[in-house]
C-alpha atoms as a PDB file:
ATOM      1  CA  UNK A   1      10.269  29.693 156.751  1.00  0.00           C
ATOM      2  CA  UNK A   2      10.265  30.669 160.206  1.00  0.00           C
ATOM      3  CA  UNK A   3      10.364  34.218 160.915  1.00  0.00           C
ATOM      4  CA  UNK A   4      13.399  35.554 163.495  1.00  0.00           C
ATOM      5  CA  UNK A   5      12.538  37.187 166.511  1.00  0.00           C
ATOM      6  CA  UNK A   6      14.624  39.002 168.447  1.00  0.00           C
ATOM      7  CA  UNK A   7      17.133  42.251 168.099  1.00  0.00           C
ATOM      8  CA  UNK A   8      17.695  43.184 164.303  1.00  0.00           C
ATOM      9  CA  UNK A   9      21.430  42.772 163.281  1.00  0.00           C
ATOM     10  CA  UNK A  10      23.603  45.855 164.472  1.00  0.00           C
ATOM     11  CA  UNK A  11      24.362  48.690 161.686  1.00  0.00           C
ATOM     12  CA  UNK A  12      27.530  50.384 162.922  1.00  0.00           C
ATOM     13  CA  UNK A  13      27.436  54.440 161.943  1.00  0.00           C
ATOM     14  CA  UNK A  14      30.144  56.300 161.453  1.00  0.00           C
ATOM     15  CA  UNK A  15      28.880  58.326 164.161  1.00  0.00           C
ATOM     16  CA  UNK A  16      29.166  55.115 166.494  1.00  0.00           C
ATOM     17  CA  UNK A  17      32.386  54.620 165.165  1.00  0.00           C
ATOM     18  CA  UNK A  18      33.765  57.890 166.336  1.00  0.00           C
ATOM     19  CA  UNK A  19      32.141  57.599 169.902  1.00  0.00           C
ATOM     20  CA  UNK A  20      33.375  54.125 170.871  1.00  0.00           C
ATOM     21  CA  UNK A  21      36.905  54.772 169.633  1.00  0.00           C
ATOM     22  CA  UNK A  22      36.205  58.255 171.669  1.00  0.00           C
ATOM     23  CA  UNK A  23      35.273  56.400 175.054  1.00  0.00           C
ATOM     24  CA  UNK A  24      37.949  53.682 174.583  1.00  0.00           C
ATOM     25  CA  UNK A  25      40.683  56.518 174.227  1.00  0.00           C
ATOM     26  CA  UNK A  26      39.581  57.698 177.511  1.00  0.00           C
ATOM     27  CA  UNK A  27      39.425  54.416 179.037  1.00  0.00           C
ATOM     28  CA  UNK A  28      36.011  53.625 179.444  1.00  0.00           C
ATOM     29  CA  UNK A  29      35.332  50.033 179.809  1.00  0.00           C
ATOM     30  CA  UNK A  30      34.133  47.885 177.025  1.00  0.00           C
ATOM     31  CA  UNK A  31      30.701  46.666 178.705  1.00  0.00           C
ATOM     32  CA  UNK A  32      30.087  50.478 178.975  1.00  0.00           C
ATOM     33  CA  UNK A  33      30.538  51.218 175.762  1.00  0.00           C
ATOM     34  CA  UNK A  34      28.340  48.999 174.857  1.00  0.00           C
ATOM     35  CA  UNK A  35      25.903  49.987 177.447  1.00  0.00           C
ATOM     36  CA  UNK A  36      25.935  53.325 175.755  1.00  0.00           C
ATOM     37  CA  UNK A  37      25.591  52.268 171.840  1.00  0.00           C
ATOM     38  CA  UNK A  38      23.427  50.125 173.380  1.00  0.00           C
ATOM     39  CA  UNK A  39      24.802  46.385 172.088  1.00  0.00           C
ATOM     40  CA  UNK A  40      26.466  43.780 173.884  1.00  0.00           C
ATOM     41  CA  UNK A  41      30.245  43.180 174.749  1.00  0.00           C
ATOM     42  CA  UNK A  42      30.487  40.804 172.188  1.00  0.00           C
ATOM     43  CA  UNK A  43      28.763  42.457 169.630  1.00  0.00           C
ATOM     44  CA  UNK A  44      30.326  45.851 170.316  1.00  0.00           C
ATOM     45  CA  UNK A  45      33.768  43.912 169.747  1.00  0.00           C
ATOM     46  CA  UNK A  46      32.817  41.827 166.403  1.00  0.00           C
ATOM     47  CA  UNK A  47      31.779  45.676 165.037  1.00  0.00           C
ATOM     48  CA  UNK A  48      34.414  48.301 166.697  1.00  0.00           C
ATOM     49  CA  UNK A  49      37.500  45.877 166.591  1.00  0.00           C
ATOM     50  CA  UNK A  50      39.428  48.269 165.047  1.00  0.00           C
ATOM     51  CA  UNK A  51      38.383  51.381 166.868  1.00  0.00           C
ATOM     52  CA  UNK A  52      38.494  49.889 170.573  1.00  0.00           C
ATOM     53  CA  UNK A  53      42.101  49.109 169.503  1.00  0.00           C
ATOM     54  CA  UNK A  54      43.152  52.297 168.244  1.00  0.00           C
ATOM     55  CA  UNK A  55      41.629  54.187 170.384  1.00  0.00           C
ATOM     56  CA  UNK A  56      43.383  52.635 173.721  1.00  0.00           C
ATOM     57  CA  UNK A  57      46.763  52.776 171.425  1.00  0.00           C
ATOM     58  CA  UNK A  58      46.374  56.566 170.453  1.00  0.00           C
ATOM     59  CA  UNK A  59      45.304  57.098 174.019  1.00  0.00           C
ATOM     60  CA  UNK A  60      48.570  55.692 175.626  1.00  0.00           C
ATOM     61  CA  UNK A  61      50.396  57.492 173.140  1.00  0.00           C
ATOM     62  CA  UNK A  62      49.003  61.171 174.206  1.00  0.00           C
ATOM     63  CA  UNK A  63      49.857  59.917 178.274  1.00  0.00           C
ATOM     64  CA  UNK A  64      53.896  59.245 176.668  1.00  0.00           C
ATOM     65  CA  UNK A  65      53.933  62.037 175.287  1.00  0.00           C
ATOM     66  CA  UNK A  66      51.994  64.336 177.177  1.00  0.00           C
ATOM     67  CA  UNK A  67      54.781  62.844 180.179  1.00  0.00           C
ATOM     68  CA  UNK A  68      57.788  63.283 177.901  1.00  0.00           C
ATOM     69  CA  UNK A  69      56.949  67.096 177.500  1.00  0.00           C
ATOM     70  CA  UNK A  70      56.844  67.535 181.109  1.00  0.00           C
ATOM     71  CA  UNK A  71      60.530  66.282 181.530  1.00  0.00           C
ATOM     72  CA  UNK A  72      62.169  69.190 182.274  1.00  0.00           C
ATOM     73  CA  UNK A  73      64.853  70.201 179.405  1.00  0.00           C
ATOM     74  CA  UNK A  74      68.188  70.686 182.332  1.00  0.00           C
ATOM     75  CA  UNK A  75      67.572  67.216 183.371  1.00  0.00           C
ATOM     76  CA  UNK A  76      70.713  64.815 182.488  1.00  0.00           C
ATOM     77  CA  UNK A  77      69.825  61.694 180.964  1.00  0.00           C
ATOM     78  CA  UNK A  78      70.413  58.439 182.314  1.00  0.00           C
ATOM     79  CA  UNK A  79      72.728  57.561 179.771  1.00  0.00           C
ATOM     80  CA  UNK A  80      74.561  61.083 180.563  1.00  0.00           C
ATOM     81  CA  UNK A  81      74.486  60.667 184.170  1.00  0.00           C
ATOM     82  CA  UNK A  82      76.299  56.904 183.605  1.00  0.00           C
ATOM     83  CA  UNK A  83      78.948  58.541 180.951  1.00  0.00           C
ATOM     84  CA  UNK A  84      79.944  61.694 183.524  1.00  0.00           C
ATOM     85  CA  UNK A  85      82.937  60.088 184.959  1.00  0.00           C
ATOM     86  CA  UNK A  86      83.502  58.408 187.597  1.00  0.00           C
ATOM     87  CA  UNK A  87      81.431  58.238 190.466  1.00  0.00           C
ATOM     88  CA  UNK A  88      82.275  58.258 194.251  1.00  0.00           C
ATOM     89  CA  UNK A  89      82.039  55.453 196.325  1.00  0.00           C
ATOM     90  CA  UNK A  90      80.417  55.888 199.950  1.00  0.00           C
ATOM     91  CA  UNK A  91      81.285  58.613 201.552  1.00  0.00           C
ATOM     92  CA  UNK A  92      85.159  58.571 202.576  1.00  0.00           C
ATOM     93  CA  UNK A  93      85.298  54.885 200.910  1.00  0.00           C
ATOM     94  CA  UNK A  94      86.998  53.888 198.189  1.00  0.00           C
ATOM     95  CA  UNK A  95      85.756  51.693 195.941  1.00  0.00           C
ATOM     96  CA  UNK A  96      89.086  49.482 195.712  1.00  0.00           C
ATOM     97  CA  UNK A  97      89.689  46.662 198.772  1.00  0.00           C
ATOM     98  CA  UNK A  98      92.281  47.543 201.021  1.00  0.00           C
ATOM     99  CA  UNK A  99      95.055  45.314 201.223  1.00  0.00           C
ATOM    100  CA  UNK A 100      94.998  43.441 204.081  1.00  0.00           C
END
Protein backbone atom coordinates (compact mmCIF):
# COMPACT_ATOMS: atom_id res chain seq x y z
CA UNK A 1 0.00 0.00 0.00
CA UNK A 2 1.19 3.30 -0.75
CA UNK A 3 1.98 5.45 2.05
CA UNK A 4 0.13 9.22 2.14
CA UNK A 5 2.12 12.15 2.14
CA UNK A 6 1.07 15.26 2.91
CA UNK A 7 -0.76 17.22 6.03
CA UNK A 8 -2.21 14.64 8.65
CA UNK A 9 -6.09 14.90 8.90
CA UNK A 10 -7.19 17.96 11.15
CA UNK A 11 -8.17 17.11 14.98
CA UNK A 12 -10.46 19.96 16.02
CA UNK A 13 -9.88 20.84 20.05
CA UNK A 14 -12.20 22.16 22.02
CA UNK A 15 -9.85 24.86 22.50
CA UNK A 16 -10.06 25.53 18.58
CA UNK A 17 -13.56 25.32 18.88
CA UNK A 18 -13.89 28.17 21.27
CA UNK A 19 -11.39 30.47 19.29
CA UNK A 20 -12.93 30.21 15.82
CA UNK A 21 -16.48 30.67 17.09
CA UNK A 22 -14.57 33.62 19.19
CA UNK A 23 -13.07 35.34 15.94
CA UNK A 24 -16.24 34.70 13.85
CA UNK A 25 -18.36 36.56 16.63
CA UNK A 26 -16.16 39.43 16.09
CA UNK A 27 -16.20 39.24 12.47
CA UNK A 28 -13.03 38.07 11.46
CA UNK A 29 -12.97 36.60 8.09
CA UNK A 30 -13.06 32.94 7.45
CA UNK A 31 -9.59 32.64 5.47
CA UNK A 32 -8.21 34.29 8.68
CA UNK A 33 -9.42 32.08 10.86
CA UNK A 34 -8.04 29.62 9.24
CA UNK A 35 -4.82 31.36 8.81
CA UNK A 36 -4.70 31.39 12.55
CA UNK A 37 -5.71 27.55 13.44
CA UNK A 38 -3.64 27.17 10.75
CA UNK A 39 -6.02 24.96 8.10
CA UNK A 40 -7.56 25.92 5.02
CA UNK A 41 -10.97 27.69 4.22
CA UNK A 42 -12.39 24.61 3.33
CA UNK A 43 -11.20 22.59 5.92
CA UNK A 44 -11.81 25.16 8.66
CA UNK A 45 -15.58 25.04 7.33
CA UNK A 46 -16.05 21.02 7.02
CA UNK A 47 -14.73 21.17 11.02
CA UNK A 48 -16.23 24.59 12.66
CA UNK A 49 -19.61 24.52 10.68
CA UNK A 50 -21.41 24.92 13.59
CA UNK A 51 -19.31 27.42 15.45
CA UNK A 52 -18.63 29.91 12.40
CA UNK A 53 -22.47 29.92 12.34
CA UNK A 54 -23.21 30.60 15.79
CA UNK A 55 -20.80 32.67 16.40
CA UNK A 56 -21.78 35.40 13.53
CA UNK A 57 -25.59 34.71 14.85
CA UNK A 58 -24.78 35.38 18.64
CA UNK A 59 -22.65 38.22 17.40
CA UNK A 60 -25.52 40.09 15.53
CA UNK A 61 -27.60 39.41 18.35
CA UNK A 62 -25.28 41.40 21.05
CA UNK A 63 -25.15 44.55 18.07
CA UNK A 64 -29.53 44.31 18.37
CA UNK A 65 -29.43 44.37 21.49
CA UNK A 66 -26.63 46.26 22.56
CA UNK A 67 -28.66 49.09 19.94
CA UNK A 68 -32.06 48.41 21.50
CA UNK A 69 -30.66 49.42 25.03
CA UNK A 70 -29.43 52.59 23.72
CA UNK A 71 -33.01 53.67 22.55
CA UNK A 72 -33.78 56.10 24.83
CA UNK A 73 -36.93 55.06 27.17
CA UNK A 74 -39.12 58.86 26.35
CA UNK A 75 -38.91 58.03 22.78
CA UNK A 76 -42.57 57.35 21.18
CA UNK A 77 -42.77 54.43 19.11
CA UNK A 78 -43.56 54.37 15.62
CA UNK A 79 -46.63 52.67 16.12
CA UNK A 80 -47.45 55.47 18.93
CA UNK A 81 -46.42 58.28 16.87
CA UNK A 82 -49.00 56.82 13.88
CA UNK A 83 -51.94 56.21 16.66
CA UNK A 84 -51.53 60.05 18.28
CA UNK A 85 -54.23 61.60 16.30
CA UNK A 86 -54.32 63.28 13.60
CA UNK A 87 -51.58 64.89 12.03
CA UNK A 88 -51.28 68.35 10.31
CA UNK A 89 -50.99 68.80 6.85
CA UNK A 90 -48.34 71.46 5.48
CA UNK A 91 -48.17 74.26 7.17
CA UNK A 92 -51.52 76.43 6.80
CA UNK A 93 -52.84 73.51 4.33
CA UNK A 94 -55.41 71.39 4.78
CA UNK A 95 -55.31 68.15 3.85
CA UNK A 96 -58.92 68.15 2.12
CA UNK A 97 -59.15 69.71 -1.78
CA UNK A 98 -60.76 72.86 -1.96
CA UNK A 99 -63.73 73.03 -3.92
CA UNK A 100 -63.21 74.60 -6.91
Amino acid sequence: MAKRTGRPPHQPTEANRKQVKALAAYGVPQDEIGMVIGISKPTLERHYRDELDRGEVEANAKVAESLFARRPATAPSRSQRRSSGSRPGPAGRSRRPTPT
